[in-house]
C-alpha atoms as a PDB file:
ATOM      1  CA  UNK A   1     -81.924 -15.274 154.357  1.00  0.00           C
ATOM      2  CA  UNK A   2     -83.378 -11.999 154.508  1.00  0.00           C
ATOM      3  CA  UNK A   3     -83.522 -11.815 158.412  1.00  0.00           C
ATOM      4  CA  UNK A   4     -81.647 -14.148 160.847  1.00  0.00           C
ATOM      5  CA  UNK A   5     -83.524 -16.233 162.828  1.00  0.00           C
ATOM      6  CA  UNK A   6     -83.742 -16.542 166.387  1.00  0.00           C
ATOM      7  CA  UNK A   7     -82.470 -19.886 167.049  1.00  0.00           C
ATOM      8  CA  UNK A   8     -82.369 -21.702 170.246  1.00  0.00           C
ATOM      9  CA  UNK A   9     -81.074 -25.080 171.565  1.00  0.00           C
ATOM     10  CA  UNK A  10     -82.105 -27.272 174.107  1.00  0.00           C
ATOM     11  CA  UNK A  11     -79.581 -28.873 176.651  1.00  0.00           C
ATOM     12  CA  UNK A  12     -77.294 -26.240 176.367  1.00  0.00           C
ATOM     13  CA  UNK A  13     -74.843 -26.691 178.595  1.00  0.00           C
ATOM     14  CA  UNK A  14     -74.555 -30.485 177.775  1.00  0.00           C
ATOM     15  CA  UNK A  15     -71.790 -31.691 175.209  1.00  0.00           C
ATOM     16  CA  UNK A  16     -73.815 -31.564 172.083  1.00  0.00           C
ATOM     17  CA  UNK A  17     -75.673 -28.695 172.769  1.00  0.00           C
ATOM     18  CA  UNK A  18     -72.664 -26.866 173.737  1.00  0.00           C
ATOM     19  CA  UNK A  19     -70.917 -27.304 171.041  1.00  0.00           C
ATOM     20  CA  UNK A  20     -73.587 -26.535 168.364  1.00  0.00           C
ATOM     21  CA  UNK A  21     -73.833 -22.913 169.814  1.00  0.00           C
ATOM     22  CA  UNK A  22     -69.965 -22.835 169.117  1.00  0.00           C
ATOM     23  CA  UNK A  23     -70.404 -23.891 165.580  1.00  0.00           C
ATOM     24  CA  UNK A  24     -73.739 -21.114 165.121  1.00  0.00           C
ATOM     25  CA  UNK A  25     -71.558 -18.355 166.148  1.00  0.00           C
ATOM     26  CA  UNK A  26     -68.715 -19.652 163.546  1.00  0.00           C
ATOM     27  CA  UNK A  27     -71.040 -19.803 160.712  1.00  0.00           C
ATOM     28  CA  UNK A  28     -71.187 -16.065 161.542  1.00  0.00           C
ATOM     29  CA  UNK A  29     -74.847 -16.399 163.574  1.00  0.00           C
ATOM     30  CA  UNK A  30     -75.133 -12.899 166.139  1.00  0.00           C
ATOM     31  CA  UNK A  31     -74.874 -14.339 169.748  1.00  0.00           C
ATOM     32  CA  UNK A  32     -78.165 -11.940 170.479  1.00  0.00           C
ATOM     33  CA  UNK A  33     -80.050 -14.416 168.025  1.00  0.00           C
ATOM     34  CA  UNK A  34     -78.929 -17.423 169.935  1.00  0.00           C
ATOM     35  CA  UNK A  35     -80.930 -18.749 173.037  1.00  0.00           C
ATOM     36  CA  UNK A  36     -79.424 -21.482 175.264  1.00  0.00           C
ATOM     37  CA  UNK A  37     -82.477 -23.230 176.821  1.00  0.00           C
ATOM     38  CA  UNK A  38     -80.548 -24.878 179.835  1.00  0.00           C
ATOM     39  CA  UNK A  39     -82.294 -25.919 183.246  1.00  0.00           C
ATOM     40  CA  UNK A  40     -79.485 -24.300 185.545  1.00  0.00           C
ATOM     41  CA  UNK A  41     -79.081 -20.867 183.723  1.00  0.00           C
ATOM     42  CA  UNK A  42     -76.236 -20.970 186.582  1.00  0.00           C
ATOM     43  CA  UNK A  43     -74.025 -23.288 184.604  1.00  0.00           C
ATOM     44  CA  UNK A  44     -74.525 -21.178 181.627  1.00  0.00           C
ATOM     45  CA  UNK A  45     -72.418 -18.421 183.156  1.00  0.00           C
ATOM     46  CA  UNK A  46     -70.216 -18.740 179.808  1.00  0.00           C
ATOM     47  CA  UNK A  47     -72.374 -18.447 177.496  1.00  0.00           C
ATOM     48  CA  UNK A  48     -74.071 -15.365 179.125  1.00  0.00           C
ATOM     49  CA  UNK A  49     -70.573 -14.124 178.504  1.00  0.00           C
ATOM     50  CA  UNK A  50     -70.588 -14.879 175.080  1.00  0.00           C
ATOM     51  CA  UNK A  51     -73.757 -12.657 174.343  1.00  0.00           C
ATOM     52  CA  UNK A  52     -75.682 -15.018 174.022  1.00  0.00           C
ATOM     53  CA  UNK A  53     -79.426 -15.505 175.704  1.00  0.00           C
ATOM     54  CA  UNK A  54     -79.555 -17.840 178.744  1.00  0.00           C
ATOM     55  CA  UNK A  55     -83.076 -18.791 179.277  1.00  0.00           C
ATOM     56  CA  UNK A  56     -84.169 -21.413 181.969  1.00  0.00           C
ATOM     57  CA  UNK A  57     -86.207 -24.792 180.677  1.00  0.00           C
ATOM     58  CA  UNK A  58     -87.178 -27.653 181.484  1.00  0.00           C
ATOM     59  CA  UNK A  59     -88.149 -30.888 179.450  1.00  0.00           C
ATOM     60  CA  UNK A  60     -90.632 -32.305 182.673  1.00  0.00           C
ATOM     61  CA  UNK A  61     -91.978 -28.483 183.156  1.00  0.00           C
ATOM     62  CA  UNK A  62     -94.015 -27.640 180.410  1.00  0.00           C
ATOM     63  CA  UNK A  63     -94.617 -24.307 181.704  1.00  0.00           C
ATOM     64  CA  UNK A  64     -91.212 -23.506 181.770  1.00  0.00           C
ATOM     65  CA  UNK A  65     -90.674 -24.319 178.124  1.00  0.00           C
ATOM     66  CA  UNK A  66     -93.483 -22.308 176.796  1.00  0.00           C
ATOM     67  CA  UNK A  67     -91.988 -18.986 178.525  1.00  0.00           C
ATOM     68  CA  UNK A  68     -88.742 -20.301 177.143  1.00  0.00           C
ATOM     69  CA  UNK A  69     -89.332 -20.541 173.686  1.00  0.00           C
ATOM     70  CA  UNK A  70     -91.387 -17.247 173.391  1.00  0.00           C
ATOM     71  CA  UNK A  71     -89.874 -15.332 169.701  1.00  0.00           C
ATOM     72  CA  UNK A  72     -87.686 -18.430 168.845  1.00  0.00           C
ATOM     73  CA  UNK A  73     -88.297 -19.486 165.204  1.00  0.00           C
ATOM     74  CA  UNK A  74     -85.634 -22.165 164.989  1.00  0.00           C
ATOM     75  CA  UNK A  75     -85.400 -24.991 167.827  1.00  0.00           C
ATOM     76  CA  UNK A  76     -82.006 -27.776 168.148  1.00  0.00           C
ATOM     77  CA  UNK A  77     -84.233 -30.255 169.924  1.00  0.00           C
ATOM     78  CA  UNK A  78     -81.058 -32.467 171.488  1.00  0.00           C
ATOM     79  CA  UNK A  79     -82.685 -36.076 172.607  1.00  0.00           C
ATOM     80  CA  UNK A  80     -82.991 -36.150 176.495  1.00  0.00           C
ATOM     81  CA  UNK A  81     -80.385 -37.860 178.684  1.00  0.00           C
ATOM     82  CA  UNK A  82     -82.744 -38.466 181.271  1.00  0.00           C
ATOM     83  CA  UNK A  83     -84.529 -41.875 180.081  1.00  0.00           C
ATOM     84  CA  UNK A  84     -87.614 -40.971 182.294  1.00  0.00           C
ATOM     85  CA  UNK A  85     -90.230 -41.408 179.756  1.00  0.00           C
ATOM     86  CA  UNK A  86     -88.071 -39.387 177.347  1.00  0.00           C
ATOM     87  CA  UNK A  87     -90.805 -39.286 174.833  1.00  0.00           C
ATOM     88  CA  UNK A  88     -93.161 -37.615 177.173  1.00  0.00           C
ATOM     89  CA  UNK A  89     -90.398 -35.049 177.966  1.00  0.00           C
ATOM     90  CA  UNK A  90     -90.086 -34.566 174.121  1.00  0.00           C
ATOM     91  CA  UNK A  91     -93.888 -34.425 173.370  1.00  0.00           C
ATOM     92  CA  UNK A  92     -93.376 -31.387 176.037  1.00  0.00           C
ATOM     93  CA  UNK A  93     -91.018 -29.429 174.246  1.00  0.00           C
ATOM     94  CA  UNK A  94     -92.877 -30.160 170.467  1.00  0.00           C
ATOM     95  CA  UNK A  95     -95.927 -29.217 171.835  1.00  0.00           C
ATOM     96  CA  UNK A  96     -94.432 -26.116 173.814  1.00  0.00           C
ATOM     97  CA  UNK A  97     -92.643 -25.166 170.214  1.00  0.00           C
ATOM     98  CA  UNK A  98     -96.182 -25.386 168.067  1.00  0.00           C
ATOM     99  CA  UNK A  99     -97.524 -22.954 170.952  1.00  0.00           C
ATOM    100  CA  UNK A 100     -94.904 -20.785 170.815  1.00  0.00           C
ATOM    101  CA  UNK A 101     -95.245 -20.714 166.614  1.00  0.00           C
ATOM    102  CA  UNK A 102     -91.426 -22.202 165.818  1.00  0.00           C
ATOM    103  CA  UNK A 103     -91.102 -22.260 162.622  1.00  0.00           C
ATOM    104  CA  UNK A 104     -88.422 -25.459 162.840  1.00  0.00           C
ATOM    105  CA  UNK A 105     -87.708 -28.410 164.841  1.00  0.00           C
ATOM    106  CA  UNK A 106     -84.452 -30.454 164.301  1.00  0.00           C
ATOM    107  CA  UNK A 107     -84.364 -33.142 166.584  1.00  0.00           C
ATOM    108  CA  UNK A 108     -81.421 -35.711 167.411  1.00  0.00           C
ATOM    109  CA  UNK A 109     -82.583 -38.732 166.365  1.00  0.00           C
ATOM    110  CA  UNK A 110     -80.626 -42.339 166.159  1.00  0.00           C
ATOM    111  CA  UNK A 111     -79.213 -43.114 162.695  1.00  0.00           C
ATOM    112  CA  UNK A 112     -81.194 -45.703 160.764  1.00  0.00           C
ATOM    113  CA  UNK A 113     -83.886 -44.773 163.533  1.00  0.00           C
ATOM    114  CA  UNK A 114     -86.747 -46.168 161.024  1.00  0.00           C
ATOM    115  CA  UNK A 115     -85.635 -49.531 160.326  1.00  0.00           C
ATOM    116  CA  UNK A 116     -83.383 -50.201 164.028  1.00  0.00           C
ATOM    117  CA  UNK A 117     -84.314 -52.507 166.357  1.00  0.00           C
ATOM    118  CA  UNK A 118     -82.322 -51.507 169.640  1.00  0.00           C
ATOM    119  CA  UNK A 119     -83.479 -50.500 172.534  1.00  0.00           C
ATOM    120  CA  UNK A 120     -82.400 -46.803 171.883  1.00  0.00           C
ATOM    121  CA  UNK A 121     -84.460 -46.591 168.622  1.00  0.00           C
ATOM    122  CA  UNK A 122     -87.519 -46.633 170.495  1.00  0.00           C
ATOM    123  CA  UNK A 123     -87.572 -43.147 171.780  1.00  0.00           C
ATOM    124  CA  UNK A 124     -86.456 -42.129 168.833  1.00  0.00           C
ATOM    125  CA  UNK A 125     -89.140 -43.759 166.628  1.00  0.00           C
ATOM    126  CA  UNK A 126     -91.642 -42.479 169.080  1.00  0.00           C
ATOM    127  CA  UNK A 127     -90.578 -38.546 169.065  1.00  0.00           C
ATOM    128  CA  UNK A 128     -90.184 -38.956 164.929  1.00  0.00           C
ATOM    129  CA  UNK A 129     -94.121 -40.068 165.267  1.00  0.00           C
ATOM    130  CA  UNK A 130     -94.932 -37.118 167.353  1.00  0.00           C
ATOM    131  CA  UNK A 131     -93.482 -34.843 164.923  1.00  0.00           C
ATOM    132  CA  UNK A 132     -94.654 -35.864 161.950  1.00  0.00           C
ATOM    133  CA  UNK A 133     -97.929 -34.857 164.041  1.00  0.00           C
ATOM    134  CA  UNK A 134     -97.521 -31.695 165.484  1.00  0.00           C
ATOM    135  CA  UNK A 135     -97.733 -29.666 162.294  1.00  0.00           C
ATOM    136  CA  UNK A 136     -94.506 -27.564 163.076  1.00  0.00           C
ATOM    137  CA  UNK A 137     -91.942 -27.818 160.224  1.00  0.00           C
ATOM    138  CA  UNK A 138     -89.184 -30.477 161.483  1.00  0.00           C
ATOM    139  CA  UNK A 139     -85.684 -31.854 159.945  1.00  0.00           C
ATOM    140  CA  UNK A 140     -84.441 -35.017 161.326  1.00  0.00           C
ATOM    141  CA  UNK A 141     -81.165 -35.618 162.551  1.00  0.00           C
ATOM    142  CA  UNK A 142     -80.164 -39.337 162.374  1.00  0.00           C
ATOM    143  CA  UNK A 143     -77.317 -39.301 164.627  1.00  0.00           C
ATOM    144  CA  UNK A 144     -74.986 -42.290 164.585  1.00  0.00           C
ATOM    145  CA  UNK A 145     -72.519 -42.984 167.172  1.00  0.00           C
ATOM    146  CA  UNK A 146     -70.116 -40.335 168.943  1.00  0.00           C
ATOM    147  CA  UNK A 147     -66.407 -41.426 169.277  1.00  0.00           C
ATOM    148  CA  UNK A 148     -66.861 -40.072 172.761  1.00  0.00           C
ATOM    149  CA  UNK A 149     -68.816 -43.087 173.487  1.00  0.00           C
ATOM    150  CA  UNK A 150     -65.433 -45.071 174.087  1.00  0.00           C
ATOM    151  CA  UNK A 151     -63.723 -44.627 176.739  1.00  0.00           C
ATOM    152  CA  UNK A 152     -60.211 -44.974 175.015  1.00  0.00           C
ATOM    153  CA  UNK A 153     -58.023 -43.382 177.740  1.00  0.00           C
ATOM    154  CA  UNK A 154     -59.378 -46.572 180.099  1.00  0.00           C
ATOM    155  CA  UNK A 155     -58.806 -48.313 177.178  1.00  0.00           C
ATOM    156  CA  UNK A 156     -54.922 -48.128 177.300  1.00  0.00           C
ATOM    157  CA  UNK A 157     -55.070 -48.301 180.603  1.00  0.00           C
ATOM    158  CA  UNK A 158     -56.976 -51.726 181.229  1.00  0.00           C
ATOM    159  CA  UNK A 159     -55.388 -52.787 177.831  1.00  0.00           C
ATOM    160  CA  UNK A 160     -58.811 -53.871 176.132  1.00  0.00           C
ATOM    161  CA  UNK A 161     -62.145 -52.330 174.722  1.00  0.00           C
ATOM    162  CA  UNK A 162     -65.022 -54.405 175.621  1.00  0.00           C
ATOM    163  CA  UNK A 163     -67.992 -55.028 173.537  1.00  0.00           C
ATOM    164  CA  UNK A 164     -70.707 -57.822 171.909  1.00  0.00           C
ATOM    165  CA  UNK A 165     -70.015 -56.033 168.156  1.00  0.00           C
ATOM    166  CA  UNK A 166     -68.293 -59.085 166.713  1.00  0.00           C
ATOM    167  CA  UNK A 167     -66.225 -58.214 163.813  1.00  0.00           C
ATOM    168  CA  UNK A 168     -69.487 -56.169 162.216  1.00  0.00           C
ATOM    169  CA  UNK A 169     -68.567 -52.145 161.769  1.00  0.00           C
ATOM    170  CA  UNK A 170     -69.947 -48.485 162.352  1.00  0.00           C
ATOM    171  CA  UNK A 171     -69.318 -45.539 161.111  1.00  0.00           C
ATOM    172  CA  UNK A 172     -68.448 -43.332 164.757  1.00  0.00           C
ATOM    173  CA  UNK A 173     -68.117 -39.270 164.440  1.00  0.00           C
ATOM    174  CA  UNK A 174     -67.004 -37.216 167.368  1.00  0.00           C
ATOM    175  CA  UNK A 175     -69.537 -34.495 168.788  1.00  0.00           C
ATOM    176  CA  UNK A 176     -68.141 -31.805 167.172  1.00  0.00           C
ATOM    177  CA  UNK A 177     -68.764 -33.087 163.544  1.00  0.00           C
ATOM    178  CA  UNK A 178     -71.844 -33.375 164.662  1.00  0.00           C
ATOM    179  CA  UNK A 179     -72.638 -29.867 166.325  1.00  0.00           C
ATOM    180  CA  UNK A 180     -71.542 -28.481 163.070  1.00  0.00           C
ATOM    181  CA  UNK A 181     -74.121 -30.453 161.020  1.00  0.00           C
ATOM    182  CA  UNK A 182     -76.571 -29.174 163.036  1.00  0.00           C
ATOM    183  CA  UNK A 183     -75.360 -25.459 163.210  1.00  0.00           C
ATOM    184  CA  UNK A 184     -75.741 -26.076 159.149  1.00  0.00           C
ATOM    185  CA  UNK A 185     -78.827 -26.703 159.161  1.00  0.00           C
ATOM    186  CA  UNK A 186     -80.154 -24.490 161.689  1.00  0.00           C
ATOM    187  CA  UNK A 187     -78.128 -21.648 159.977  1.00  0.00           C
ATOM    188  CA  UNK A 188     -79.808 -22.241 156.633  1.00  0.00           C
ATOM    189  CA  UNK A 189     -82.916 -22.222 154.655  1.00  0.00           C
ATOM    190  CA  UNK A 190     -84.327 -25.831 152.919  1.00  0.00           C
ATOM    191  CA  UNK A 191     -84.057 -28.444 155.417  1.00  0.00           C
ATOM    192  CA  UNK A 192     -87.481 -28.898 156.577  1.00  0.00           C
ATOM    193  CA  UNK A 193     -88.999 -31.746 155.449  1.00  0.00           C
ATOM    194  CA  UNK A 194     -85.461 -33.486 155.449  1.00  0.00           C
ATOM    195  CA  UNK A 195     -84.043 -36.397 157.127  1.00  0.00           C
ATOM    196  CA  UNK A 196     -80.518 -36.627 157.436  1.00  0.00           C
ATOM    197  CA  UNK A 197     -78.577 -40.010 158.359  1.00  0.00           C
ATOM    198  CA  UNK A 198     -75.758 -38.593 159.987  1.00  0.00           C
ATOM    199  CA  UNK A 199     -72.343 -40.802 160.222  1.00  0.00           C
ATOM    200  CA  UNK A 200     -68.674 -41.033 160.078  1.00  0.00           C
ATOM    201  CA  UNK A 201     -67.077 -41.370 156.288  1.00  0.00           C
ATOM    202  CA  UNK A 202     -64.751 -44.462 157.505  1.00  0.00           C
ATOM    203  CA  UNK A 203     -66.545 -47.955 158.661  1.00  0.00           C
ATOM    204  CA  UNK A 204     -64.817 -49.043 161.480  1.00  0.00           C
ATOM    205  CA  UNK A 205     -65.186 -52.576 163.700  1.00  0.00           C
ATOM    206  CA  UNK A 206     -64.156 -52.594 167.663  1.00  0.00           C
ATOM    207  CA  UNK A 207     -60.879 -54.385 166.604  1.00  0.00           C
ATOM    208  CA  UNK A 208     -59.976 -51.876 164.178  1.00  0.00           C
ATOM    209  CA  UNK A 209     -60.478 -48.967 166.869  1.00  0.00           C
ATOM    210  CA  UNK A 210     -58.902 -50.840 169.316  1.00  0.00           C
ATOM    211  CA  UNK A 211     -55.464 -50.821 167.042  1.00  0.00           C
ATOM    212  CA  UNK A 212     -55.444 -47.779 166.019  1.00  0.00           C
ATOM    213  CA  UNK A 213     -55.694 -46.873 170.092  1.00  0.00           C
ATOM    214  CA  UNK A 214     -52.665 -49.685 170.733  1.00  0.00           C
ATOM    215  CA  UNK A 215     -50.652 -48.097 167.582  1.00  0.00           C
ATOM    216  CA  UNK A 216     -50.916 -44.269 168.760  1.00  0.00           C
ATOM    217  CA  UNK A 217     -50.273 -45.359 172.949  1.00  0.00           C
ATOM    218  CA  UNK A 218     -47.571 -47.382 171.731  1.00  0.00           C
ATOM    219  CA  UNK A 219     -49.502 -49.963 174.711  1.00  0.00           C
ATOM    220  CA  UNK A 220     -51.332 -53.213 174.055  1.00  0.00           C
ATOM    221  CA  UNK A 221     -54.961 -52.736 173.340  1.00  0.00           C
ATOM    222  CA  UNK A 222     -57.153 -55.157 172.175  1.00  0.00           C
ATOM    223  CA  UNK A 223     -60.701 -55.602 171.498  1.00  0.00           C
ATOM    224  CA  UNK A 224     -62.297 -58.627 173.377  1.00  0.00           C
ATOM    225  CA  UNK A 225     -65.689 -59.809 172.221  1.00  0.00           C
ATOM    226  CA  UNK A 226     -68.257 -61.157 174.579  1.00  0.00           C
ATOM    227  CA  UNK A 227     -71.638 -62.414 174.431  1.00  0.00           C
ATOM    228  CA  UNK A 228     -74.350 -59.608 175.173  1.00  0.00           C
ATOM    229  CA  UNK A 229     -75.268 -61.327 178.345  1.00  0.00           C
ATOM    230  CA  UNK A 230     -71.835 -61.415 179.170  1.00  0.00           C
ATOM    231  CA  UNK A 231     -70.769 -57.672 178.346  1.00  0.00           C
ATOM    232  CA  UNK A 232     -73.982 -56.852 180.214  1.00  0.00           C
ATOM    233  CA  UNK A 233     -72.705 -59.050 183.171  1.00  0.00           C
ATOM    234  CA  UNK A 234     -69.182 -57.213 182.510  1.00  0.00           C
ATOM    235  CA  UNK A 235     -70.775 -53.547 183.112  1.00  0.00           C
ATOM    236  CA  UNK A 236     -72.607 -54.253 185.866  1.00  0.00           C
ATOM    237  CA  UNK A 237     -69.640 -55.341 187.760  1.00  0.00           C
ATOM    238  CA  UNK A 238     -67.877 -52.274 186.831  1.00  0.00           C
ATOM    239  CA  UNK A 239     -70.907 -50.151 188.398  1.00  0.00           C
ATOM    240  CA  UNK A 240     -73.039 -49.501 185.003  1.00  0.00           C
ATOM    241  CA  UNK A 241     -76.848 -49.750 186.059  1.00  0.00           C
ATOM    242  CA  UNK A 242     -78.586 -53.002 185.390  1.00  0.00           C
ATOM    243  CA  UNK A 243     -80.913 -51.428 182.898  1.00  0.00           C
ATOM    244  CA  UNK A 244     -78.392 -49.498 181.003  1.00  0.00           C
ATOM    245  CA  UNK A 245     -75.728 -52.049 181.474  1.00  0.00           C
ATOM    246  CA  UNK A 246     -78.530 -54.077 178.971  1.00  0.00           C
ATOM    247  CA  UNK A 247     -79.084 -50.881 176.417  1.00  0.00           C
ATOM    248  CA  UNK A 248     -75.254 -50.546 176.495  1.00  0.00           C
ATOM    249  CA  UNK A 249     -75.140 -54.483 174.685  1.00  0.00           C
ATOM    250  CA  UNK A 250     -78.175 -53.912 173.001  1.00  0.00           C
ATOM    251  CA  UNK A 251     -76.873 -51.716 171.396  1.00  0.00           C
ATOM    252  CA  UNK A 252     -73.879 -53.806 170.443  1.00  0.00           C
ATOM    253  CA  UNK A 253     -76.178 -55.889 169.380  1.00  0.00           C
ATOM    254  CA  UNK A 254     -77.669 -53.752 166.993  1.00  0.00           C
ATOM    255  CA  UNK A 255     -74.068 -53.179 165.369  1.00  0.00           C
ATOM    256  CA  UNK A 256     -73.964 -56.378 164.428  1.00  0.00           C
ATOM    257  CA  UNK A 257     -77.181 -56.129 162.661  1.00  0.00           C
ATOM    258  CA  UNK A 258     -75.854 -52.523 160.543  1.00  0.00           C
ATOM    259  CA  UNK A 259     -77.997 -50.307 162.395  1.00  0.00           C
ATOM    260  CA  UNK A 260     -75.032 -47.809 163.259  1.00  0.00           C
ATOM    261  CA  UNK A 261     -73.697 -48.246 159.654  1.00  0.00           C
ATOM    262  CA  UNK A 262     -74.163 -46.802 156.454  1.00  0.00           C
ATOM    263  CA  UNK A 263     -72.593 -45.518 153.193  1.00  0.00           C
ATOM    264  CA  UNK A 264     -74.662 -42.609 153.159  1.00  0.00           C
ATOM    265  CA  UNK A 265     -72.606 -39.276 153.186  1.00  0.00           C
ATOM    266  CA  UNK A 266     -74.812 -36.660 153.961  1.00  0.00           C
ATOM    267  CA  UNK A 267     -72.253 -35.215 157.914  1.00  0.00           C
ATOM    268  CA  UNK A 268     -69.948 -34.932 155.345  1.00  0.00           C
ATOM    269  CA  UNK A 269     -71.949 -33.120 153.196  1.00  0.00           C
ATOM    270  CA  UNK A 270     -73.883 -30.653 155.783  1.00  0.00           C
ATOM    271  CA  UNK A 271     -70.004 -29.994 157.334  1.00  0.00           C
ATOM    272  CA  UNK A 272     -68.607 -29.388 154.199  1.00  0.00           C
ATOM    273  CA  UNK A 273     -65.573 -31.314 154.505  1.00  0.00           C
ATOM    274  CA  UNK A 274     -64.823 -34.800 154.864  1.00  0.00           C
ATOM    275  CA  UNK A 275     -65.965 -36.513 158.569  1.00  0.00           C
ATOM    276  CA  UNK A 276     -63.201 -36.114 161.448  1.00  0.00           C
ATOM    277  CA  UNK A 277     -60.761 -39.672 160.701  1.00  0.00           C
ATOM    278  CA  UNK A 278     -60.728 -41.875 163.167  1.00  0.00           C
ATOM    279  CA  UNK A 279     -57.232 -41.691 163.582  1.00  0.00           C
ATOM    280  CA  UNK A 280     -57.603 -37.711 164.501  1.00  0.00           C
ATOM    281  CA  UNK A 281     -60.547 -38.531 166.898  1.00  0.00           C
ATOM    282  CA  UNK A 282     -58.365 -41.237 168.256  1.00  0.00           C
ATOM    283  CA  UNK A 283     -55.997 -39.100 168.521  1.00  0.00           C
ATOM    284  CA  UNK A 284     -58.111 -36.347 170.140  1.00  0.00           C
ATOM    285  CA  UNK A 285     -59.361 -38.622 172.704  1.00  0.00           C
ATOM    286  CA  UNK A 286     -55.945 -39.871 173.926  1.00  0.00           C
ATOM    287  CA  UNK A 287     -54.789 -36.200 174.597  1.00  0.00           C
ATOM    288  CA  UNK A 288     -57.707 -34.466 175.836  1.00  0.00           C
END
């Protein structure tokens, strides 16, 4: 690249986000070129510290995100936690970015978005559509699932993971592998126009995970399948909301159809190096 870009991400101060400014200023990116688009600039006290810029934003205040986004030409557009009409808080940003002349969305979408039938996918299918029609140059990141999603410290203590996967596998990365994929490609030239389905290298099923967990705790874990109805039914008695209690076995469900599997390589690829193994992550988890 002849000049470096001014590159922000959204969510800043959230896991993903987080980390992918960690992995920008790694590949060697000037913290003065990065811009942490957070809604509480107050919990970005650290990466103020860092150099980098700490601007305030907004995914339900579109006037926020214009000002935000003013002389960014790259834009890490991390999926909304907030499932109050997420696609209408993602149409904000896209639209804010086109406005503001970005020259680059990558957005966090779910792996195998196009062709996935859970509940999750939606969103996901809907801010790929919105995209493709804005006009501004976008890369898609297919995220599959984070080893973070499994709570595997409970899961020596309770002596079980729960789930509706049956003996059907994913391919789970942690966060960090991740961050870096997207630091790669926000960091480089020739990814617009590109859609990434981002995964683990190892397939793994619920039973393997759960004895690789028992074999590192030295304590019995094992995985117990349930029906969705059942795991739903499960999760709501632990406190999980009714309605994400259900996208939680959806999801499950959609494991069992492949949707958060495939043999494509390309986390590896971006990363340069082979995915985290599960045994590492495991590993990672059990001592953090």
């Amino acid at each position: 690249m002849t000049t470096t870009p001014i590159i922000a991400v959204t969510g800043a101060t959230g896991h993903l986000g987080h980390l992918t400014l960690q992995a920008l200023l790694e590949r060697g990116v000037p913290a003065g070129n990065l811009v942490a688009l957070v809604r509480d600039p107050a919990k970005a006290s650290d990466l103020a510290a860092q150099g980098i810029q700490v601007r305030q934003a907004d995914y339900k205040q579109p006037g926020t995100l214009r000002a935000a986004l003013s002389g960014v030409t790259r834009l890490l557009l991390v999926s909304s936690n907030d499932f109050d009409d997420r696609v209408g808080q993602h149409r904000n940003v896209i639209e804010a970015a086109r406005d503001a002349g970005v020259d680059l969305i990558a957005y966090t979408s779910l792996l195998n978005a196009d062709r996935s039938g859970m509940i999750l996918a939606g969103d996901h299918q809907a801010t790929e559509a919105i995209l493709r029609e804005s006009g501004v140059p976008f890369t898609l990141l297919r995220n599959g699932w984070y080893t973070e999603n499994y709570d595997l410290k409970g899961a020596v203590k309770n002596g079980a993971i729960l789930g509706a996967a049956g003996n059907h596998a994913l391919n789970p990365a942690p966060r960090q592998d991740y961050a870096e994929a997207a630091a790669a490609v926000l960091s480089s030239d020739g990814h617009a126009g590109q859609t990434y389905e981002l995964a683990g290298d190892e397939a793994v099923t619920l039973a393997d995970l759960a004895a690789e967990v028992a074999r590192q705790s030295g304590q019995p874990v094992a995985y117990h399948d349930l029906s969705a109805e059942e795991y739903a039914r499960t999760l709501v008695g632990f406190g999980v909301s009714e309605g994400f209690a259900h996208v939680l076995a959806d999801s499950d469900t959609g494991i069992t159809r492949g949707e958060l599997a495939t043999d494509r390589r390309d986390l590896s690829r971006l990363i340069g190096r082979p995915t985290t193994p599960v045994t590492q992550a495991v590993q990672a988890a059990l001592t953090a």
